[in-house]
Protein backbone atom coordinates (compact mmCIF):
# COMPACT_ATOMS: atom_id res chain seq x y z
CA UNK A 1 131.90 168.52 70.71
CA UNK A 2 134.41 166.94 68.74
CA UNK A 3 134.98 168.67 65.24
CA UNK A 4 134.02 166.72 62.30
CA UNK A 5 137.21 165.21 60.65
CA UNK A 6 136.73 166.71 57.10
CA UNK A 7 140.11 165.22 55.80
CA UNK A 8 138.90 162.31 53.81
CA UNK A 9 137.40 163.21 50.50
CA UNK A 10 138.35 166.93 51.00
CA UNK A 11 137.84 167.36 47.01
CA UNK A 12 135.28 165.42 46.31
CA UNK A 13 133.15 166.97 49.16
CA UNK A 14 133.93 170.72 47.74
CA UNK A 15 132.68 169.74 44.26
CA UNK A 16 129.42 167.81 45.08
CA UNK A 17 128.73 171.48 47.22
CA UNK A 18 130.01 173.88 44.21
CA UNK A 19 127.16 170.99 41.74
CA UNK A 20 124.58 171.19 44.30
CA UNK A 21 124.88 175.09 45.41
CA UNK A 22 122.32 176.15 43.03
CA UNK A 23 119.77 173.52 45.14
CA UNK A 24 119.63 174.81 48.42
CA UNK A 25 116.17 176.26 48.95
CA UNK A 26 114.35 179.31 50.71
CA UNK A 27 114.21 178.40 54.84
CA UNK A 28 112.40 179.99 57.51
CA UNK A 29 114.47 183.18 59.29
CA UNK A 30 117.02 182.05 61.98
CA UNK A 31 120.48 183.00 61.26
CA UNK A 32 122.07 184.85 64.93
CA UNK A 33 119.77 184.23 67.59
CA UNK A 34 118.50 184.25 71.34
CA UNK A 35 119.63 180.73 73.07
CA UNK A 36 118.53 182.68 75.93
CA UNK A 37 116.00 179.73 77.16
CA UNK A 38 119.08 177.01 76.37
CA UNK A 39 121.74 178.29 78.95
CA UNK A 40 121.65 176.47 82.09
CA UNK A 41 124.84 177.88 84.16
CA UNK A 42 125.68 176.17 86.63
CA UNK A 43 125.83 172.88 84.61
CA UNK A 44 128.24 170.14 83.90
CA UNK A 45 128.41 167.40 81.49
CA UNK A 46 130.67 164.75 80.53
CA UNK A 47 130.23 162.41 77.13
CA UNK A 48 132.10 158.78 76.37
CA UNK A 49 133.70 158.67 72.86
CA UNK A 50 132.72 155.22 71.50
CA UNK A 51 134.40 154.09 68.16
CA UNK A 52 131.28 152.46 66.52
CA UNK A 53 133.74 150.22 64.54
CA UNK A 54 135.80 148.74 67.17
CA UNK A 55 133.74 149.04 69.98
CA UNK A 56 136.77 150.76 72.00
CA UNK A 57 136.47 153.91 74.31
CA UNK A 58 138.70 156.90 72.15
CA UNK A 59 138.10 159.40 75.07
CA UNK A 60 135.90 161.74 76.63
CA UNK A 61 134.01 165.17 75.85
CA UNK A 62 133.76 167.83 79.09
CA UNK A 63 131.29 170.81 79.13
CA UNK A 64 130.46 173.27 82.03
CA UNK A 65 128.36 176.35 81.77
CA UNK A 66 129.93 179.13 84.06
CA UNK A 67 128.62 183.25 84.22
CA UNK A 68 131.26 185.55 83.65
CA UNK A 69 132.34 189.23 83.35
CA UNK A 70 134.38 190.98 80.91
CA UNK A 71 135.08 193.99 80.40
CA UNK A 72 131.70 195.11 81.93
CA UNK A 73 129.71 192.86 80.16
CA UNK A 74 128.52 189.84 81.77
CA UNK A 75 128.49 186.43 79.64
CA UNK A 76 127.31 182.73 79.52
CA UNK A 77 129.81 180.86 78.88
CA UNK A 78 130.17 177.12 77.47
CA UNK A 79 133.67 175.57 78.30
CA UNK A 80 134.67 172.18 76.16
CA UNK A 81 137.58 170.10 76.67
CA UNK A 82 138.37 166.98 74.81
CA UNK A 83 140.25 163.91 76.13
CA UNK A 84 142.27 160.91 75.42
CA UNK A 85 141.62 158.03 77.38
CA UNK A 86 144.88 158.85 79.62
CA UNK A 87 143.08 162.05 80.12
CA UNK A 88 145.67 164.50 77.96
CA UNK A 89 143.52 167.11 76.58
CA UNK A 90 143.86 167.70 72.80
CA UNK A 91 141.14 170.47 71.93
CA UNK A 92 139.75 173.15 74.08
CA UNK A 93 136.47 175.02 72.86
CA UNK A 94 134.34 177.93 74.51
CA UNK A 95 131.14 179.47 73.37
CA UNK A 96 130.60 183.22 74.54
CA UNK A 97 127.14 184.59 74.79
CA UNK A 98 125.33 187.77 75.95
CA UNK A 99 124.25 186.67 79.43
CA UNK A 100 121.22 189.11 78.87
CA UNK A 101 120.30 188.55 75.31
CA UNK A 102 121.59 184.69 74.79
CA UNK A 103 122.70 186.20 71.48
CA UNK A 104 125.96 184.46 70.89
CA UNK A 105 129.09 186.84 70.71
CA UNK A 106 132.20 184.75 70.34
CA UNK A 107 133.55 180.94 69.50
CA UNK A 108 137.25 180.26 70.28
CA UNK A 109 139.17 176.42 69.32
CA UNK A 110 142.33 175.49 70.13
CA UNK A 111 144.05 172.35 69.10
CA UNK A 112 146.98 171.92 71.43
CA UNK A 113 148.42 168.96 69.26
CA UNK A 114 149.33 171.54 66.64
CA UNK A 115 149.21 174.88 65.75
CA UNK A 116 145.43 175.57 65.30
CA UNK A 117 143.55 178.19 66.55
CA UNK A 118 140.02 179.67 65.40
CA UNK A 119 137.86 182.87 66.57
CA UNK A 120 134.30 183.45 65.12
CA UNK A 121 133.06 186.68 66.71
CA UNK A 122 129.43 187.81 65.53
CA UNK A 123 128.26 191.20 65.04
CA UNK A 124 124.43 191.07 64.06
CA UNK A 125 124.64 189.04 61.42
CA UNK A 126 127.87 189.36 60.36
CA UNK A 127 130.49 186.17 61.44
CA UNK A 128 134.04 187.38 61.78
CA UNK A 129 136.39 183.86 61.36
CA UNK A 130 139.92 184.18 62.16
CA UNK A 131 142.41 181.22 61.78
CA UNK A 132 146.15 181.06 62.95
CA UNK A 133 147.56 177.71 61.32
CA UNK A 134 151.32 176.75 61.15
CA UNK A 135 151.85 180.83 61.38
CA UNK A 136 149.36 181.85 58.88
CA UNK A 137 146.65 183.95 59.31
CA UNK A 138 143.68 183.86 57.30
CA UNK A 139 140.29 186.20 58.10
CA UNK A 140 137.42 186.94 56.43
CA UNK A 141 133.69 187.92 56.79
CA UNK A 142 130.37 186.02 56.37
CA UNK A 143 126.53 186.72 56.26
CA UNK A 144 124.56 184.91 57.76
CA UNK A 145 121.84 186.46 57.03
CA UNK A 146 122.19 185.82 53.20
CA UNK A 147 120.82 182.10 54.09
CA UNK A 148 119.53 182.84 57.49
CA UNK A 149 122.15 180.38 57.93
CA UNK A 150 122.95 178.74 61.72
CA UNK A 151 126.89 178.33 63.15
CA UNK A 152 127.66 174.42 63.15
CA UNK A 153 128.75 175.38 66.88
CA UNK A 154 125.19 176.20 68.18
CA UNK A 155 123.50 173.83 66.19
CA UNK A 156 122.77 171.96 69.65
CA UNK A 157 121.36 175.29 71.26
CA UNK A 158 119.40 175.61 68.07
CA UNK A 159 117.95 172.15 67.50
CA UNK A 160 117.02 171.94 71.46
CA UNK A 161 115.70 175.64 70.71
CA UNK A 162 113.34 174.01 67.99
CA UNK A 163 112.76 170.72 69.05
CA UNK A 164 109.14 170.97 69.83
CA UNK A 165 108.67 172.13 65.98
CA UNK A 166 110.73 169.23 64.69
CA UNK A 167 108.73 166.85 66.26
CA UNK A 168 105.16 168.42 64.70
CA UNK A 169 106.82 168.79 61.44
CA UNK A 170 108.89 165.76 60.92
CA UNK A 171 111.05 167.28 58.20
CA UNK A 172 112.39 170.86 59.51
CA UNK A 173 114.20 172.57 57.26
CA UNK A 174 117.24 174.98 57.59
CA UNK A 175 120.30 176.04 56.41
CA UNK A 176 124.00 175.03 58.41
CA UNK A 177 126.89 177.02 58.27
CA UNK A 178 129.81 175.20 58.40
CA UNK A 179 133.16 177.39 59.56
CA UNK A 180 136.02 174.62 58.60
CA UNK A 181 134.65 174.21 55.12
CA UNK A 182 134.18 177.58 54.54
CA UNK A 183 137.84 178.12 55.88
CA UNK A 184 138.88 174.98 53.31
CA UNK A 185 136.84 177.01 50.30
CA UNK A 186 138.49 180.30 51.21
CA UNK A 187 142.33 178.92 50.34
CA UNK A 188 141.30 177.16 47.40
CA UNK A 189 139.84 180.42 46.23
CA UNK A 190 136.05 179.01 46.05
CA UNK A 191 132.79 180.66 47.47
CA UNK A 192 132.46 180.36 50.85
CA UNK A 193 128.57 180.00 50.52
CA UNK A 194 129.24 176.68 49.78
CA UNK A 195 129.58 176.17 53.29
CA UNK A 196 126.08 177.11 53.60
CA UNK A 197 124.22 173.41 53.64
CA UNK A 198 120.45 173.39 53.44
CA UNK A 199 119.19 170.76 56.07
CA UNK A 200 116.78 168.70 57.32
CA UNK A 201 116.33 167.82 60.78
CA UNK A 202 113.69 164.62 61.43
CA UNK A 203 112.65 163.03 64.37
CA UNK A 204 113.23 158.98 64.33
CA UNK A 205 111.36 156.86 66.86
CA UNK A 206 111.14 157.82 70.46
CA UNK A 207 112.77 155.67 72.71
CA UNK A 208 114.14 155.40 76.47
CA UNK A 209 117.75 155.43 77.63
CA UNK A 210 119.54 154.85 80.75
CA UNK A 211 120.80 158.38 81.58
CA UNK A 212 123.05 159.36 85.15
CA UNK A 213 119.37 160.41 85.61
CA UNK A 214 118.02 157.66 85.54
CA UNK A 215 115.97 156.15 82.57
CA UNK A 216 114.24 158.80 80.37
CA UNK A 217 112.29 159.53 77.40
CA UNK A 218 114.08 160.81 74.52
CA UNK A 219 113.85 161.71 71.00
CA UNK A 220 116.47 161.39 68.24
CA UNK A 221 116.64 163.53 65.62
CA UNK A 222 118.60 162.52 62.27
CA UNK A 223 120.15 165.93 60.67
CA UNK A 224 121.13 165.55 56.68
CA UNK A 225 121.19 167.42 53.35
CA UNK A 226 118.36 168.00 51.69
CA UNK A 227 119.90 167.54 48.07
CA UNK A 228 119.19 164.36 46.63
CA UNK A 229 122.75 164.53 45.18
CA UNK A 230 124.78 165.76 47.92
CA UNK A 231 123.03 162.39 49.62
CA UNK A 232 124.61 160.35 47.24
CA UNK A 233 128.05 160.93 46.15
CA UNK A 234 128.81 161.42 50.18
CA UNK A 235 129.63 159.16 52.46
CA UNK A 236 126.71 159.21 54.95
CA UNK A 237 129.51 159.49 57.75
CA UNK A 238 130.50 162.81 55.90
CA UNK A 239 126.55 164.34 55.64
CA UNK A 240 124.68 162.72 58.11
CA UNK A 241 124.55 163.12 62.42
CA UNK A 242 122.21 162.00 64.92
CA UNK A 243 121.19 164.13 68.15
CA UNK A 244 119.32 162.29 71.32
CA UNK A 245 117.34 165.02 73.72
CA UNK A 246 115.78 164.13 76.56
CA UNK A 247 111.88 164.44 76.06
CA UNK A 248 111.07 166.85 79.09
CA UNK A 249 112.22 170.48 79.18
CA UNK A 250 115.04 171.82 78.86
CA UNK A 251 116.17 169.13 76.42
CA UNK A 252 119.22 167.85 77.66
CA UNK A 253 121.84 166.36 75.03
CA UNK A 254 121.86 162.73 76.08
CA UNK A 255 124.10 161.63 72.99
CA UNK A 256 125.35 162.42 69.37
CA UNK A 257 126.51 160.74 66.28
CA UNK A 258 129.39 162.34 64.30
CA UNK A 259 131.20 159.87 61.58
CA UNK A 260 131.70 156.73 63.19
CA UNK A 261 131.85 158.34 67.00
CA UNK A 262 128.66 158.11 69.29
CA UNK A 263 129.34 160.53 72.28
CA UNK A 264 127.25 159.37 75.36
CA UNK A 265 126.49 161.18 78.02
CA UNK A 266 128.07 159.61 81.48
CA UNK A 267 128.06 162.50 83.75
CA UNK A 268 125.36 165.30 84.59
CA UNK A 269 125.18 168.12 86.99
CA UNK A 270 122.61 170.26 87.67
CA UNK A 271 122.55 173.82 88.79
CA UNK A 272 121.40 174.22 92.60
């Protein structure tokens, strides 16, 4: 998935989170998890990059789920590439998890069109973020478990994880942990559990889309801050994203809404 471009408003967006910090509320326990039930290797999927503004095709977003062994262990791993429209690929993303456990181990981001690179590697609860940038290194440590907070990068796994709940509560609550702001808080000498956003994740109306399946049942569920203020002085392309899952188990990812980008799925394979 395409990273959310957090360059516009960089200042603003770190003060509304250092006023509203003191708002973000209790949750229910997730922080590091089991996706165990979400991996599907074997699979491939391709998303469209539409520019809701201009209407125009920006490029395209590649997964595939492969099982693989290192050093002895054996791993599910989720491969992302992102395109231009000529095809040049500009970002490259994987997702490591324990093949046995579905407990996620490792995230890795590259940005080939500069000098960006970023690790997270999890141990319990514990998120190890290292980022080389125009030759500087910065790492540090997070809990998660201080706001049974979830990894922006799994939030798919996670909201397909708890989809059924979603739906019978329509307003689930938790808390998102957002690496690249926490990274943009840790040079500016800020606390880095302003990254920690409490959520809420409601279903809108179900609806039917044309899919490479064919046409299907899905649900679409809008995820944005809970604070009232937060909600306001942000743009809504800065706080808010949409998520369309099939209906029917396992929940495929038929589309998403990130800033003025809707990514829709073009291309499905399923395992044999």
């Amino acid at each position: 998935m395409q990273q959310i471009n957090n360059k516009c408003s960089k200042s603003i967006f770190i003060c509304c989170l250092y006023m509203t910090g003191f708002l973000l509320t209790e949750t229910a326990i997730f922080g590091q998890e089991s996706y165990l039930s979400e991996l599907l290797p074997g699979t491939e999927s391709s998303f469209q990059h539409l520019n809701l503004e201009s209407s125009k095709i920006t490029g395209k977003s590649h997964f595939r789920y492969e099982t693989l062994i290192k050093e002895g262990t054996r791993f599910v791993v989720e491969k992302n590439e992102n395109t231009k429209t000529d095809g040049e690929v500009f970002t490259r993303k994987t997702l490591w998890f324990d093949a046995d456990s579905g407990i996620p181990k490792w995230y890795e981001e590259e940005d080939l069109r500069k000098e960006f690179r970023i690790t997270n590697s999890y141990t319990g609860q514990i998120m190890h973020t290292r980022l080389v940038e125009d030759g500087q290194i910065l790492e540090f440590k997070t809990n998660l478990s201080a706001e049974n907070a979830i990894p922006f990068e799994v939030v798919i796994f996670f909201l397909r994880k708890y989809l059924k709940q979603i739906l019978q509560t329509k307003k689930f609550s938790f808390t998102l942990f957002i690496p690249l702001l926490a990274i943009e808080l840790e040079k500016k000498g800020l606390p880095r559990s302003m990254s920690m956003i409490s959520m809420w994740a409601e279903p809108q109306e179900k609806i039917r889309m044309d899919t490479p399946l064919g046409v299907m049942n899905a649900h679409t569920i809008l995820v944005s801050p809970q604070s009232g203020l937060l909600r306001a002085l942000l743009p809504r392309e800065k706080t808010h994203f949409e998520f369309t899952f099939a209906a029917a188990s396992p929940y495929h990812l038929l589309q998403f809404k990130a800033g003025k980008t809707r990514h829709v799925l073009t291309s499905l394979i399923l395992p044999e």
